[in-house]
C-alpha atoms as a PDB file:
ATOM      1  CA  UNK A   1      12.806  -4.562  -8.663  1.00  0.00           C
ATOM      2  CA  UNK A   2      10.231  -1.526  -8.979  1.00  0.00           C
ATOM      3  CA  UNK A   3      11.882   1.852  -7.855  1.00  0.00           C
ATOM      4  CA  UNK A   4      10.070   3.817  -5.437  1.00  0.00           C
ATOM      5  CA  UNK A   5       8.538   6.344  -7.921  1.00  0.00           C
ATOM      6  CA  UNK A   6       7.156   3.833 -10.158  1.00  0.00           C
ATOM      7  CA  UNK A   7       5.536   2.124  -6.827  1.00  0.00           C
ATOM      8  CA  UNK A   8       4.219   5.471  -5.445  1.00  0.00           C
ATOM      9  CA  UNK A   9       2.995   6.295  -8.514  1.00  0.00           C
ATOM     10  CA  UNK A  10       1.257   2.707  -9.301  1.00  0.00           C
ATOM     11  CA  UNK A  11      -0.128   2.885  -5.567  1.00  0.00           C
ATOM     12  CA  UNK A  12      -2.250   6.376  -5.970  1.00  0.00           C
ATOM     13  CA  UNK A  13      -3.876   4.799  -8.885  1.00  0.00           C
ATOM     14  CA  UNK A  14      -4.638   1.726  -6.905  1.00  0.00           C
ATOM     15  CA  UNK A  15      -5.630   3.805  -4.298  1.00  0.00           C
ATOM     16  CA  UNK A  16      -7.903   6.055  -6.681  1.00  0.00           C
ATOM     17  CA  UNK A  17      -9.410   2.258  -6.916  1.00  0.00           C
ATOM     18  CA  UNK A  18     -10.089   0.592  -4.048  1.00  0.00           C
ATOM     19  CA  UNK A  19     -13.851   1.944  -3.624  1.00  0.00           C
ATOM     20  CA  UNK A  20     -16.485  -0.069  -4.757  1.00  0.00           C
ATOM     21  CA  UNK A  21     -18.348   3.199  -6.723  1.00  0.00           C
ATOM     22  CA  UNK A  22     -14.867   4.165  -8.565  1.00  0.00           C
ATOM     23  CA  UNK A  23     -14.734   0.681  -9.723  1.00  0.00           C
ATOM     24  CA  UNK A  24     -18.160   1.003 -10.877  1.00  0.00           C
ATOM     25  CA  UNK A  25     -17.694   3.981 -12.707  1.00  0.00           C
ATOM     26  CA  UNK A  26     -14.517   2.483 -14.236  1.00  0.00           C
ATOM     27  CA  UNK A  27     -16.447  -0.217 -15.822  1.00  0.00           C
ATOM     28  CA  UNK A  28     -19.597   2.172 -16.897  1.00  0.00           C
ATOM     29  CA  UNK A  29     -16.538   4.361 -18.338  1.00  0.00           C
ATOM     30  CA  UNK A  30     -15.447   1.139 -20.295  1.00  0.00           C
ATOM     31  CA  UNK A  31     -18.496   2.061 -22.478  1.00  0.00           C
ATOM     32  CA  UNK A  32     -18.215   4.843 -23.894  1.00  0.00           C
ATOM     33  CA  UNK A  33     -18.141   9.441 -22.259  1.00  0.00           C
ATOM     34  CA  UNK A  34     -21.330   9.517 -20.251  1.00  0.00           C
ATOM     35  CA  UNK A  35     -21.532  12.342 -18.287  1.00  0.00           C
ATOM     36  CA  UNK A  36     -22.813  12.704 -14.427  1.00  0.00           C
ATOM     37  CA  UNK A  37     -26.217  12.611 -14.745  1.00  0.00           C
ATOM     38  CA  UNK A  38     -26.010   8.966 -17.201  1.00  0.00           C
ATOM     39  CA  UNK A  39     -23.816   7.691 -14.312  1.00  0.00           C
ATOM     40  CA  UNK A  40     -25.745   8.636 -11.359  1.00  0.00           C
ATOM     41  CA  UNK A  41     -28.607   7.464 -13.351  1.00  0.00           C
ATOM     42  CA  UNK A  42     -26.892   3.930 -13.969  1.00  0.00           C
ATOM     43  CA  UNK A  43     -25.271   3.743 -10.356  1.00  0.00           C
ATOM     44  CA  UNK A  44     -28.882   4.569  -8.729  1.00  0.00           C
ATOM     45  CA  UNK A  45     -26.632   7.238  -6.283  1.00  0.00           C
ATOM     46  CA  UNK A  46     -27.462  11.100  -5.978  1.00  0.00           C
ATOM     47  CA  UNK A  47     -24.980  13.144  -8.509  1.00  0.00           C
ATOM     48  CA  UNK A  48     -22.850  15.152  -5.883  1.00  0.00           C
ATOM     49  CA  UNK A  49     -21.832  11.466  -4.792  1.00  0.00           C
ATOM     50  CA  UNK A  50     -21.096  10.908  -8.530  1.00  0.00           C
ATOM     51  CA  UNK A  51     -19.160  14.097  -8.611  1.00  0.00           C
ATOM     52  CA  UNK A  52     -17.108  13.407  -5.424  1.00  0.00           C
ATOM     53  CA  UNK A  53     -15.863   9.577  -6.825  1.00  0.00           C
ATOM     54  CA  UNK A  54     -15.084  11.171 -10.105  1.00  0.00           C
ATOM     55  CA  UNK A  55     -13.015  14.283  -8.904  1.00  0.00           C
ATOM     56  CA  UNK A  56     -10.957  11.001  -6.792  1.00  0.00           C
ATOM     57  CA  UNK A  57     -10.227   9.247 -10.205  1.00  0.00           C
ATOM     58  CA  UNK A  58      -9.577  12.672 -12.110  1.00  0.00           C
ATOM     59  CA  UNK A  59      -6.985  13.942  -9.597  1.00  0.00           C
ATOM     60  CA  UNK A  60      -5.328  10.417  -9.929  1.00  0.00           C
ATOM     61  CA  UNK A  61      -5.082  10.585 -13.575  1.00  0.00           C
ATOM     62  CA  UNK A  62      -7.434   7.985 -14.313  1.00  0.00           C
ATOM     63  CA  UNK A  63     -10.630   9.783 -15.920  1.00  0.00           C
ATOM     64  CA  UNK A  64     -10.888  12.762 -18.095  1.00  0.00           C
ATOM     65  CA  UNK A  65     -13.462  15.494 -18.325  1.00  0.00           C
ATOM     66  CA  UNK A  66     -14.340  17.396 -21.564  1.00  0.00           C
ATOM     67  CA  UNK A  67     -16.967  20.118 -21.331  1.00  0.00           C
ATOM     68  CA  UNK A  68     -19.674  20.342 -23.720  1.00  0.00           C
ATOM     69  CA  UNK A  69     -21.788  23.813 -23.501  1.00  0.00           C
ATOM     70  CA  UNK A  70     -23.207  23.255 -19.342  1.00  0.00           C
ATOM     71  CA  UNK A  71     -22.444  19.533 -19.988  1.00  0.00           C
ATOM     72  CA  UNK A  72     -19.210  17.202 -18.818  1.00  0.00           C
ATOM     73  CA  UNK A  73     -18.237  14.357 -20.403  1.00  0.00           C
ATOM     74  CA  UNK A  74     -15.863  11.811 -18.628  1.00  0.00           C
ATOM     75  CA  UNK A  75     -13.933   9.037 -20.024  1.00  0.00           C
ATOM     76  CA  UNK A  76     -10.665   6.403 -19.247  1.00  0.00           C
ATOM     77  CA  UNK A  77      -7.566   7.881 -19.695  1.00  0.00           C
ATOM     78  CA  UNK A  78      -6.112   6.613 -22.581  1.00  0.00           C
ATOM     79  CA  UNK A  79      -2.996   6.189 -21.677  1.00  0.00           C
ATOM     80  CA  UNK A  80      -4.266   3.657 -18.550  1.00  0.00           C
ATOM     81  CA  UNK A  81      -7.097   2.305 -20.462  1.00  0.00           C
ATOM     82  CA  UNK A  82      -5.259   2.453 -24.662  1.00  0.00           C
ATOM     83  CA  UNK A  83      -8.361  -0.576 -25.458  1.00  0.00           C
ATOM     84  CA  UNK A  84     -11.375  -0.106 -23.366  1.00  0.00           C
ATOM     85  CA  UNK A  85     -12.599  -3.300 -25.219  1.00  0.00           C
ATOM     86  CA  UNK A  86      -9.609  -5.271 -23.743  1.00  0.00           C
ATOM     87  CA  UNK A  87     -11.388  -4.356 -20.327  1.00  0.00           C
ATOM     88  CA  UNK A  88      -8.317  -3.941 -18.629  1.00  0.00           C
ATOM     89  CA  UNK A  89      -5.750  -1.140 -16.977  1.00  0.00           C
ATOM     90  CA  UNK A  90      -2.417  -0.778 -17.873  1.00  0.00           C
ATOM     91  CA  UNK A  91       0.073   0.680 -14.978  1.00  0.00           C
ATOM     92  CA  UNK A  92       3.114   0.027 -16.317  1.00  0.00           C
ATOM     93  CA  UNK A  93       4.278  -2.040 -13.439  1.00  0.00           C
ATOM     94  CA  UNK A  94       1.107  -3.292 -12.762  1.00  0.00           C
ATOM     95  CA  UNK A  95      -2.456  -4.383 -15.015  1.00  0.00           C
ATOM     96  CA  UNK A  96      -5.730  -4.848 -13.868  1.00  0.00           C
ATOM     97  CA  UNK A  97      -8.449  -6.703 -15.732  1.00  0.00           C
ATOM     98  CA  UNK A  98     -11.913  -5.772 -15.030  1.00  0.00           C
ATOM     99  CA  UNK A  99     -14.544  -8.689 -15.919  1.00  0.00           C
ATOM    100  CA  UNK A 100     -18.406  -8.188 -16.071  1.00  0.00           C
ATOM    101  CA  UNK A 101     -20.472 -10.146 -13.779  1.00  0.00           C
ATOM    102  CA  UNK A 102     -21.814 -13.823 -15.033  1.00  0.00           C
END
């Protein structure tokens, strides 16, 4: 049986999640760094709604930020994402696999 930390812990992440956008980004993030502009870009949404889904998955842990000069970079954590290849997200307790569209 999970203990509670390990389920209130798993549960922000899934929480962090269960948007439609974040997901997107998630899988642009699979990729390779882009930063705001590529992914606003790629999503066809304005950048402050970029900026809003990715401070969501940075507070959960889920995406990092590196700043380049004026420039941000995000990427997957790799401790939730160790093979971005593999496509998938390791929670410890729980994994989610993330498959492109046919």
């Amino acid at each position: 049986m999970i203990n509670y930390k390990k389920a209130k812990d798993c549960a922000v992440l899934l929480q962090a999640l269960a948007e439609p956008t974040r997901l997107r980004i998630i899988d642009l993030l699979l990729t390779g760094k882009k930063n705001v502009t590529d992914l606003a870009r790629d999503l066809n949404i304005e950048m402050a709604n970029v900026s809003v889904h990715l401070r969501v998955l940075r507070q959960a842990g889920l995406v990092l930020n590196e700043k380049h000069g004026r420039q941000v970079e995000y990427s997957l954590h790799p401790d939730y994402f160790p093979d971005a290849e593999a496509a998938s997200a390791d929670f410890g307790w729980c994994r989610i696999e993330i498959y492109a569209e046919e």
